[in-house]
Protein backbone atom coordinates (compact mmCIF):
# COMPACT_ATOMS: atom_id res chain seq x y z
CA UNK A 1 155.54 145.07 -0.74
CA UNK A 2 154.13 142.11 -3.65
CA UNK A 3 154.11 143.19 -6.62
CA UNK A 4 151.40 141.83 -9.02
CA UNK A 5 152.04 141.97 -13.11
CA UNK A 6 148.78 141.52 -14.58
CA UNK A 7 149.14 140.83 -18.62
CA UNK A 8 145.72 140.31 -20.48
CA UNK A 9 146.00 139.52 -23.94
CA UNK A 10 144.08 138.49 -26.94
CA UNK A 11 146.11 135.20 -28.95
CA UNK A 12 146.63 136.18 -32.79
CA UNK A 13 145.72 132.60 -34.96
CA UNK A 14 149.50 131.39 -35.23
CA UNK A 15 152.22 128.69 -34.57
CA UNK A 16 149.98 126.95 -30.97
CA UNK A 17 153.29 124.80 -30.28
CA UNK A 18 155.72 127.74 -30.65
CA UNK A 19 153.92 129.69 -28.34
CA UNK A 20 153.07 126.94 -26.03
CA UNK A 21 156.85 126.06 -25.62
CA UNK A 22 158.14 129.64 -25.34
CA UNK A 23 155.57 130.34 -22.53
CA UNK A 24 156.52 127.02 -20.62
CA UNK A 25 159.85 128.49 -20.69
CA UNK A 26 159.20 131.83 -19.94
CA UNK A 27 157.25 130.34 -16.53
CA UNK A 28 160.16 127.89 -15.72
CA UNK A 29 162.83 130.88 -16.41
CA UNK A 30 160.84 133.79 -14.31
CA UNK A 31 160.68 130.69 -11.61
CA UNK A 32 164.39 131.36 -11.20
CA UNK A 33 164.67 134.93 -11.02
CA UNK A 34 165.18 136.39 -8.00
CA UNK A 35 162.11 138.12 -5.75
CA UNK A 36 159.59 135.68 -7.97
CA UNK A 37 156.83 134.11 -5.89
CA UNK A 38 154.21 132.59 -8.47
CA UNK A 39 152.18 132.89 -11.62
CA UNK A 40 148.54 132.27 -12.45
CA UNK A 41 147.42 132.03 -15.91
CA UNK A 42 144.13 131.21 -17.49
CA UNK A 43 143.18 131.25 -21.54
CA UNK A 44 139.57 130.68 -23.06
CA UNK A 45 140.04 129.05 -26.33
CA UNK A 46 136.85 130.42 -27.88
CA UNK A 47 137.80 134.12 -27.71
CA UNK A 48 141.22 133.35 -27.27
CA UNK A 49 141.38 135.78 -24.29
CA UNK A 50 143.63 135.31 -22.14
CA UNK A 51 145.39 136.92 -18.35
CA UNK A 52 148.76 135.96 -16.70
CA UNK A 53 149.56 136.98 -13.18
CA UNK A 54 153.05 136.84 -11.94
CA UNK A 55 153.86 137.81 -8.45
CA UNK A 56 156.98 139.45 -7.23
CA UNK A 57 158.81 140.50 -4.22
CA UNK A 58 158.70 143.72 -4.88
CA UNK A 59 159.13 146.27 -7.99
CA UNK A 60 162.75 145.80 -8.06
CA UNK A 61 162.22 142.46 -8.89
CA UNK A 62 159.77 143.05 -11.49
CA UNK A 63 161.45 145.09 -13.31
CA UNK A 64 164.74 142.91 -13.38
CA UNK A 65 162.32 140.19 -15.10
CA UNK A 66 160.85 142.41 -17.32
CA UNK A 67 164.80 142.82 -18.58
CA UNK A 68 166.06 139.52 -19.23
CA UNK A 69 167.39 138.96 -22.09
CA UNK A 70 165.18 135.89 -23.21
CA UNK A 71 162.01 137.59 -21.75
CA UNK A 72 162.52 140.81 -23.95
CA UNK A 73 162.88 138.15 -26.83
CA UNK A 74 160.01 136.29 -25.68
CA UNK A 75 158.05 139.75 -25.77
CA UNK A 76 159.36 140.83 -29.25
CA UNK A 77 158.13 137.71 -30.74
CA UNK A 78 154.68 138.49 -28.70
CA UNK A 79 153.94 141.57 -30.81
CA UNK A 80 155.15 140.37 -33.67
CA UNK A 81 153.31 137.11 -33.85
CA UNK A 82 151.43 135.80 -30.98
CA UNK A 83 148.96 139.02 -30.06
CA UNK A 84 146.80 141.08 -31.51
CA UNK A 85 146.27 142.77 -28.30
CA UNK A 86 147.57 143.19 -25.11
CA UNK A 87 148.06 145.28 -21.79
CA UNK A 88 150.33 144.87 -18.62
CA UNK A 89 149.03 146.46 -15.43
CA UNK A 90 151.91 146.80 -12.46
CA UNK A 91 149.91 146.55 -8.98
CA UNK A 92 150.84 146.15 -5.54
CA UNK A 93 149.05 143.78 -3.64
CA UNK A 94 147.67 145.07 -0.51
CA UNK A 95 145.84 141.99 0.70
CA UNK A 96 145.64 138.63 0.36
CA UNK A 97 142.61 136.06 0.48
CA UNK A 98 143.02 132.64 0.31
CA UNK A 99 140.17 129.60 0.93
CA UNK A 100 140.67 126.80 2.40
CA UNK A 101 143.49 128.73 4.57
């Protein structure tokens, strides 16, 4: 069963190249975990909304992410300074489209 963890979030005014460098490591370190299969994310800088899909093996391997040490630091430092809002959705992915196959 895929797993998808769907995070929407609005981006508080702050530190840009803080936050840019502690989310290029939080893709490269999730890249490592184990049961990991990709990440989407998109940001519109005029309402500084923004959604980050990561997709996982199963919920097992969600979770474990969710619990790493520098993630749960990465997240601290989210509600503290880099979002006014956010939400995480857990879903599992029952199909799959993809074009050009």
């Amino acid at each position: 069963m895929t797993v998808a963890v769907i995070f929407t979030s609005i981006r508080s005014e702050g530190d840009e190249e803080a936050y840019a460098a502690t989310a290029a490591r939080m893709v490269e370190l999730a890249g490592r975990q184990a049961g990991f299969l990709g990440i989407q994310s998109v940001r519109d800088p005029q309402t500084r909304r923004g959604i980050t899909v990561s997709y996982w093996e199963d919920d097992a391997s969600a979770r474990a992410w969710k619990a790493v040490a520098e993630h749960l630091a990465a997240q601290a430092a989210g509600r503290e300074h880099w979002y006014s809002e956010y939400e995480v959705v857990v879903a599992e992915v029952t199909r799959r489209y993809r074009h050009p196959g």
